[in-house]
Protein backbone atom coordinates (compact mmCIF):
# COMPACT_ATOMS: atom_id res chain seq x y z
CA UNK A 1 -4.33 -5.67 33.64
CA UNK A 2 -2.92 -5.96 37.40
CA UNK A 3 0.13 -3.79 39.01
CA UNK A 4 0.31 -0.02 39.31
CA UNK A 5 -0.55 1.56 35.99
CA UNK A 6 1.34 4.98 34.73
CA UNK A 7 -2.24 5.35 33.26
CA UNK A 8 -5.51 4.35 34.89
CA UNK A 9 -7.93 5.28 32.32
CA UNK A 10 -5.79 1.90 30.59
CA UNK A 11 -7.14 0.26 33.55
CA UNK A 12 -10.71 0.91 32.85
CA UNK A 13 -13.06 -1.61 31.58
CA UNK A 14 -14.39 0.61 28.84
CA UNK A 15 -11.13 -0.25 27.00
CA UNK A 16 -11.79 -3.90 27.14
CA UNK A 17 -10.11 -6.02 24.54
CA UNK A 18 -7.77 -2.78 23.65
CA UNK A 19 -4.51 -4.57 23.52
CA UNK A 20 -6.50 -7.18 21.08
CA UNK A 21 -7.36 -4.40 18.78
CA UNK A 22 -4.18 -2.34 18.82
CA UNK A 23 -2.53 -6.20 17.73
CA UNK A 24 -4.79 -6.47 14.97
CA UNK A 25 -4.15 -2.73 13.87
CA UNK A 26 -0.73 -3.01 13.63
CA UNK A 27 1.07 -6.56 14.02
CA UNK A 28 2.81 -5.97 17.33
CA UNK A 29 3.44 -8.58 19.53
CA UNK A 30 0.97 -8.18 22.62
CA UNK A 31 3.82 -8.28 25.10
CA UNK A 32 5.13 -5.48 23.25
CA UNK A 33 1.85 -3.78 23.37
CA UNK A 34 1.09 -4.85 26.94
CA UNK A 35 4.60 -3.21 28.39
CA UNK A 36 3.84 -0.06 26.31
CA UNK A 37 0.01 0.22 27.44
CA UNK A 38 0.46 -0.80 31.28
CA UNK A 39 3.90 1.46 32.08
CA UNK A 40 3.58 3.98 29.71
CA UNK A 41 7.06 2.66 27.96
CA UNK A 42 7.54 4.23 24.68
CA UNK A 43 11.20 3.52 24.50
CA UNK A 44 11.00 2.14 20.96
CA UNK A 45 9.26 2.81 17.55
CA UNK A 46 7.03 -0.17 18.36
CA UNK A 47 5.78 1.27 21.43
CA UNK A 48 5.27 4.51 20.42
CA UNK A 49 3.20 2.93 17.49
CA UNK A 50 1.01 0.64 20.48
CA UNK A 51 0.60 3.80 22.17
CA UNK A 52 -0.31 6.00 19.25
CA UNK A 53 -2.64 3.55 17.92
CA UNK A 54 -4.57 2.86 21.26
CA UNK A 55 -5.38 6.50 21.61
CA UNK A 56 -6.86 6.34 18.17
CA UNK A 57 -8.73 3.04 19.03
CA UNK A 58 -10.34 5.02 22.11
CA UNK A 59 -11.09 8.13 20.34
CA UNK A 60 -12.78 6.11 17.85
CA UNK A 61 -15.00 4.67 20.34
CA UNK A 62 -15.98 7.60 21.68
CA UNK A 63 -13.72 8.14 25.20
CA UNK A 64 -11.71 11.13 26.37
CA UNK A 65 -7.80 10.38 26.28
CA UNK A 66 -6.07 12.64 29.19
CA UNK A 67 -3.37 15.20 28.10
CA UNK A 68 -0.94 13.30 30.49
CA UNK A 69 -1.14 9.82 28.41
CA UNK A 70 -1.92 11.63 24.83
CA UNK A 71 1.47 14.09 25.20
CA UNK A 72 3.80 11.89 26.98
CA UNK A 73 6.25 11.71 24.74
CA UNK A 74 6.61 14.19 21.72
CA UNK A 75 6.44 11.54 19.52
CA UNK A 76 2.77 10.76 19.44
CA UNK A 77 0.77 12.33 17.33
CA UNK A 78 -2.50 13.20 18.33
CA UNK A 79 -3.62 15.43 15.24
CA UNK A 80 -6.75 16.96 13.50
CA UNK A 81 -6.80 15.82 9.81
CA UNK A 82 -3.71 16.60 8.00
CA UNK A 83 -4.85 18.77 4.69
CA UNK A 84 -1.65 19.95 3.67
CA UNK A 85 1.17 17.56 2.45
CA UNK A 86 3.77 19.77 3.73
CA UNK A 87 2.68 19.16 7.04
CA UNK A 88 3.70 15.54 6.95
CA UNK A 89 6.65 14.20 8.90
CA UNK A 90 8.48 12.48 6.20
CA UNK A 91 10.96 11.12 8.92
CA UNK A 92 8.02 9.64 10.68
CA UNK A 93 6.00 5.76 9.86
CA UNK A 94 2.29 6.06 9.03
CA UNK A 95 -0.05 3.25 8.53
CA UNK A 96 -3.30 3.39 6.79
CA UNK A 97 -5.42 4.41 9.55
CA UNK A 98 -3.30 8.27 9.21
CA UNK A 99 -3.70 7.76 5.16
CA UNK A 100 -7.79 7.80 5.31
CA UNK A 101 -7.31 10.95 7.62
CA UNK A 102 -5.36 13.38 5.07
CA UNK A 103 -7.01 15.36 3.24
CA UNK A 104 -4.68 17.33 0.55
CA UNK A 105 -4.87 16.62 -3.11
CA UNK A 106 -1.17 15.56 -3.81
CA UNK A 107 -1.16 11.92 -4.44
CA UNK A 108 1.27 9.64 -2.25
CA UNK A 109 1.47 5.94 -0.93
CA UNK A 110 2.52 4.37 1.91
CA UNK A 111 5.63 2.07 1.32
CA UNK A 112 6.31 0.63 5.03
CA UNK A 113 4.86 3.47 6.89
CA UNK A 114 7.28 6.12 4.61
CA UNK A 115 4.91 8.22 2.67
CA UNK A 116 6.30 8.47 -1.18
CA UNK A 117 4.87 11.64 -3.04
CA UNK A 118 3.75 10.18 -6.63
CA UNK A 119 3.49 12.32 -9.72
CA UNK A 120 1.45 14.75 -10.02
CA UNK A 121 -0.60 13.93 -12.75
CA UNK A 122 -0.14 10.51 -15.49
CA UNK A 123 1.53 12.52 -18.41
CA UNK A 124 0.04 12.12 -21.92
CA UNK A 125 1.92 9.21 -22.95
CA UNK A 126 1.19 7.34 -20.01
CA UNK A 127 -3.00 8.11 -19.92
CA UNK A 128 -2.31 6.85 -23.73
CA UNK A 129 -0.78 3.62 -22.96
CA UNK A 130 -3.31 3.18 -20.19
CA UNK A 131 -6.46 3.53 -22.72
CA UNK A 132 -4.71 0.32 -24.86
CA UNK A 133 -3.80 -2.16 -21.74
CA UNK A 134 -7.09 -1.61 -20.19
CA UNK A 135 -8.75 -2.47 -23.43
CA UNK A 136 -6.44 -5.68 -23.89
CA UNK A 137 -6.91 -6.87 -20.06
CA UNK A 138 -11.02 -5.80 -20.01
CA UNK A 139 -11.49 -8.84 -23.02
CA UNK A 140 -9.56 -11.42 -21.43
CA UNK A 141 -11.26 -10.95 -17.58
CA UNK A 142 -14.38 -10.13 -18.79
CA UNK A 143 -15.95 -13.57 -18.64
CA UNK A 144 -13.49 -14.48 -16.03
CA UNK A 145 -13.97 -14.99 -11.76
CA UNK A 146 -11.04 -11.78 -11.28
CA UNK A 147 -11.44 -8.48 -10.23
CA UNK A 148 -9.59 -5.83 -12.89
CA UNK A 149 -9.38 -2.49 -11.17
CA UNK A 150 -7.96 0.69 -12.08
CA UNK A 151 -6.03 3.69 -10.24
CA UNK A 152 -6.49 4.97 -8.15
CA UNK A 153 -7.17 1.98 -6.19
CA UNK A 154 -5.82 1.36 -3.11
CA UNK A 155 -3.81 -1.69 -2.45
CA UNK A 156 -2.87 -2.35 1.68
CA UNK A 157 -0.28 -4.75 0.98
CA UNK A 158 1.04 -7.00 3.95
CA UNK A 159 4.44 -6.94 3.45
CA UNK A 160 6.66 -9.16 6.00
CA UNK A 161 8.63 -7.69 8.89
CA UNK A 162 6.73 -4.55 8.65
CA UNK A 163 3.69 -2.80 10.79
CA UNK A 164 0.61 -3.99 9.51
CA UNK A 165 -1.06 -1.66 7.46
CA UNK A 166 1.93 0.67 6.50
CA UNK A 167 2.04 0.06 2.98
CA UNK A 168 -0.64 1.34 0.39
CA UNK A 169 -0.15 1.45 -3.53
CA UNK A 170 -2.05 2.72 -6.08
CA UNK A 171 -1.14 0.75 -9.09
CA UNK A 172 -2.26 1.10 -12.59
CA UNK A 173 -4.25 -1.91 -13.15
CA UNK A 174 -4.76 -4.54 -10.25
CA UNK A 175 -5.86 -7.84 -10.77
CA UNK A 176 -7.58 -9.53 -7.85
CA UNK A 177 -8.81 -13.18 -8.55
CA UNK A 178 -10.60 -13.99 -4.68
CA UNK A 179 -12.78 -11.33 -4.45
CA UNK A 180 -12.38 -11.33 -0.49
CA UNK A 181 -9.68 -9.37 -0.64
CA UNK A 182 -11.93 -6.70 -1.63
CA UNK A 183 -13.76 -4.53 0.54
CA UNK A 184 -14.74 -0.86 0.18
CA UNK A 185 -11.27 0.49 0.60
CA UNK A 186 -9.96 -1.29 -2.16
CA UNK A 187 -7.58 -4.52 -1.60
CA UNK A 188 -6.29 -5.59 1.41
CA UNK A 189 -4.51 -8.67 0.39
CA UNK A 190 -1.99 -9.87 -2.07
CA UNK A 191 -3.32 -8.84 -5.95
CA UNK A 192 -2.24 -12.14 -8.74
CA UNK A 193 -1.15 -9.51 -11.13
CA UNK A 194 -0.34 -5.79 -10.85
CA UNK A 195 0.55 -3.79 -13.60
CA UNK A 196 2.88 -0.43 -13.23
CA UNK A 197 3.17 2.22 -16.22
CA UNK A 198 6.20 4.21 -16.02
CA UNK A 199 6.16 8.13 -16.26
CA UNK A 200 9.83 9.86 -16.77
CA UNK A 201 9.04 10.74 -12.57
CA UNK A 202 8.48 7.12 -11.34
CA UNK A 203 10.69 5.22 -13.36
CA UNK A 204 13.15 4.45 -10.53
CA UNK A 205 10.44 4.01 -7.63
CA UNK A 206 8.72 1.22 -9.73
CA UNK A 207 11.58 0.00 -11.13
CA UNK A 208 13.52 -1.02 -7.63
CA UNK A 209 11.31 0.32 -4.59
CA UNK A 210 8.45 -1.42 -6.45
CA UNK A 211 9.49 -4.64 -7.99
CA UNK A 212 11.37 -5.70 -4.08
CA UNK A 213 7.82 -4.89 -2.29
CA UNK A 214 5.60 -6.60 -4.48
CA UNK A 215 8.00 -9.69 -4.61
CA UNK A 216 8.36 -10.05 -1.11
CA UNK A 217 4.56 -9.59 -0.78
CA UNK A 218 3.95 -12.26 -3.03
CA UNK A 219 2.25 -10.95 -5.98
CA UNK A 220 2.45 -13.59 -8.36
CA UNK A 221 2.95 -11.34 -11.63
CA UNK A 222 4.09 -7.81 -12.00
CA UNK A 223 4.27 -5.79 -15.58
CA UNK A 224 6.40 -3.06 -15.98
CA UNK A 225 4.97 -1.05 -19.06
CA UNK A 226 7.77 1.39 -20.59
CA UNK A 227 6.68 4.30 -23.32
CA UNK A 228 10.04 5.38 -23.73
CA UNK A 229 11.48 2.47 -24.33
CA UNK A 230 8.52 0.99 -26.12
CA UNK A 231 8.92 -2.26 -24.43
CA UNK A 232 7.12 -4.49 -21.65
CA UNK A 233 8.50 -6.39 -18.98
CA UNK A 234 6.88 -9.40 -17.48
CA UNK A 235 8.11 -10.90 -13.98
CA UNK A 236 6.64 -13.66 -12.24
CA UNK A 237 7.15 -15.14 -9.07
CA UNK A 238 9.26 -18.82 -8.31
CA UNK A 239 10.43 -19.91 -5.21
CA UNK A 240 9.15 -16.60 -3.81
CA UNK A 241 11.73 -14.50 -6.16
CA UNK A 242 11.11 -12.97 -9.50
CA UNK A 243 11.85 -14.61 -12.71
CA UNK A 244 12.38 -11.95 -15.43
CA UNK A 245 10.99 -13.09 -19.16
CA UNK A 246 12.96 -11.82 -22.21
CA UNK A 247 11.45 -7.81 -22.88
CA UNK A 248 8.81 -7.91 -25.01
CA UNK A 249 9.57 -5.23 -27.57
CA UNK A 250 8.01 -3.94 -30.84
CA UNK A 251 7.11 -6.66 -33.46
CA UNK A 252 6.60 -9.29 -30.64
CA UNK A 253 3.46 -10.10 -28.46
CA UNK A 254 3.89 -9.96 -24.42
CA UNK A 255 2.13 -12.49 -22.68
CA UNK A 256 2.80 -13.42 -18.99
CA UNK A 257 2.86 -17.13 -17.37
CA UNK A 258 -0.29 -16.52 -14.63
CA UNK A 259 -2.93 -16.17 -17.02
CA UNK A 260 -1.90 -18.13 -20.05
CA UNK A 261 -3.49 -16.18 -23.21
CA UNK A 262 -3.64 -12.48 -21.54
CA UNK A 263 -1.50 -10.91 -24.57
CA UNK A 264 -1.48 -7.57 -25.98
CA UNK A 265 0.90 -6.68 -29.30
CA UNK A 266 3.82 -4.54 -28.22
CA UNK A 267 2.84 -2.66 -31.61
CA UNK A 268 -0.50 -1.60 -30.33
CA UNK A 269 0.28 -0.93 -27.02
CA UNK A 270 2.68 1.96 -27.89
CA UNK A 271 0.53 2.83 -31.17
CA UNK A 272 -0.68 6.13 -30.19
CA UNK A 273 2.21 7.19 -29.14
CA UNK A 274 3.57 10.15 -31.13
CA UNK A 275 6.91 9.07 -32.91
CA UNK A 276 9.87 11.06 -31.83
């Protein structure tokens, strides 16, 4: 890498193509990545990121990281498995690569490296709402060259002018028409349709926090199913904003523009629901 290095073991050829890897982990610019690798910088949130990352990338591969480069600055984390939510730092950004590590059972996604804490549990009218869309969306793709997946599923969504990796949703249904995007994991990629049920706990989050990421990510459709209000509401995406279609409410049939004929009765939808 040439010069005087804060770190030699950076300088060692076992960490060949490092920088290359820490870019493709997280979207920083190399000469970010290169100043924060070569002199130890870790001035900014970027840095600290390059430098957090590359001690993961080495671990990974097998090599020893000394004490002096892992605990320069307080700031880098250099943890066991997290198994307790708690033990989060809510004020910090985490990507995916610290989401496959944590172990507890409370549910959470990643929206630009913040961790949000999801409900604890779909309540009843919710997991009965579910049972009717999936039964409506399972007809129409069955035949078709889409993916249809159910939470939890895990969505990395790319989301512009943020760390790769840093956001990860679990939305209710997921449609996913080139089958690349698929791996394993889940989805990394932009879903064509994704389709959010609102609980009385994540009304606001997928109302706001929800609808801006997914339409500046690009998802071409997005349904917002409401019990309460026994209606659904269908946005799809023009000129890279969301166009909002009049709310489909009881006694009318919603149907979006991306998949011309995927329509489910309002009626039905809500029918098991128990009348208040």
């Amino acid at each position: 890498m040439g010069g005087k290095h804060k770190y030699p073991e950076l300088e060692s050829g076992m960490f060949h193509g490092l920088h290359k890897a820490v870019q493709e982990r997280t979207g920083i610019s190399l000469p970010v990545i290169h100043k924060a690798l070569t002199t130890g910088d870790d001035r900014s949130p970027k840095k600290l990121e390059a430098i957090r990352i590359a001690i993961e990338i080495i671990r990974e591969r097998g090599f020893d990281v000394s004490s002096g480069y892992a605990n320069h600055a307080e700031n880098i984390p250099v943890e066991e498995p997290i198994a307790d939510y708690a033990s989060l730092d809510l004020n910090r950004l985490y990507t995916y690569w610290d989401y496959l590590k944590w172990t507890f059972m409370d549910r959470v996604e990643l929206i630009r490296g913040k961790v949000v804490k999801m409900s604890p549990a779909p309540s009843r009218n919710h997991q009965l709402v579910v049972r009717v869309v999936n039964r409506f969306f399972d007809q129409y793709f069955l035949n078709r060259p889409c993916g249809l997946f159910y939470a939890p599923f895990d969505v990395r969504l790319p989301v512009p002018g943020s760390i790769k990796d840093s956001t990860v949703v679990q939305p209710d249904l997921t449609v996913i028409c080139d089958m690349d995007k698929v791996d394993q994991r889940g989805c990394f990629g932009v879903p064509d349709l994704l389709v959010e049920i609102l609980s009385p706990g994540n009304s606001r989050h997928d109302m706001n926090v929800k609808f801006q990421l997914y339409e500046n990510s690009g998802v071409a459709e997005y349904w917002i199913i409401q019990p309460q209000e026994r209606s659904v509401l269908i946005y799809y995406l023009q000129d890279k904003k969301y166009i909002g279609l009049p709310p489909f409410t009881e006694g009318t049939v919603a149907e979006g523009r991306v998949f011309p004929g995927l329509k489910m009765p309002v009626d039905e939808v809500f029918a098991y629901l128990p009348k208040e």
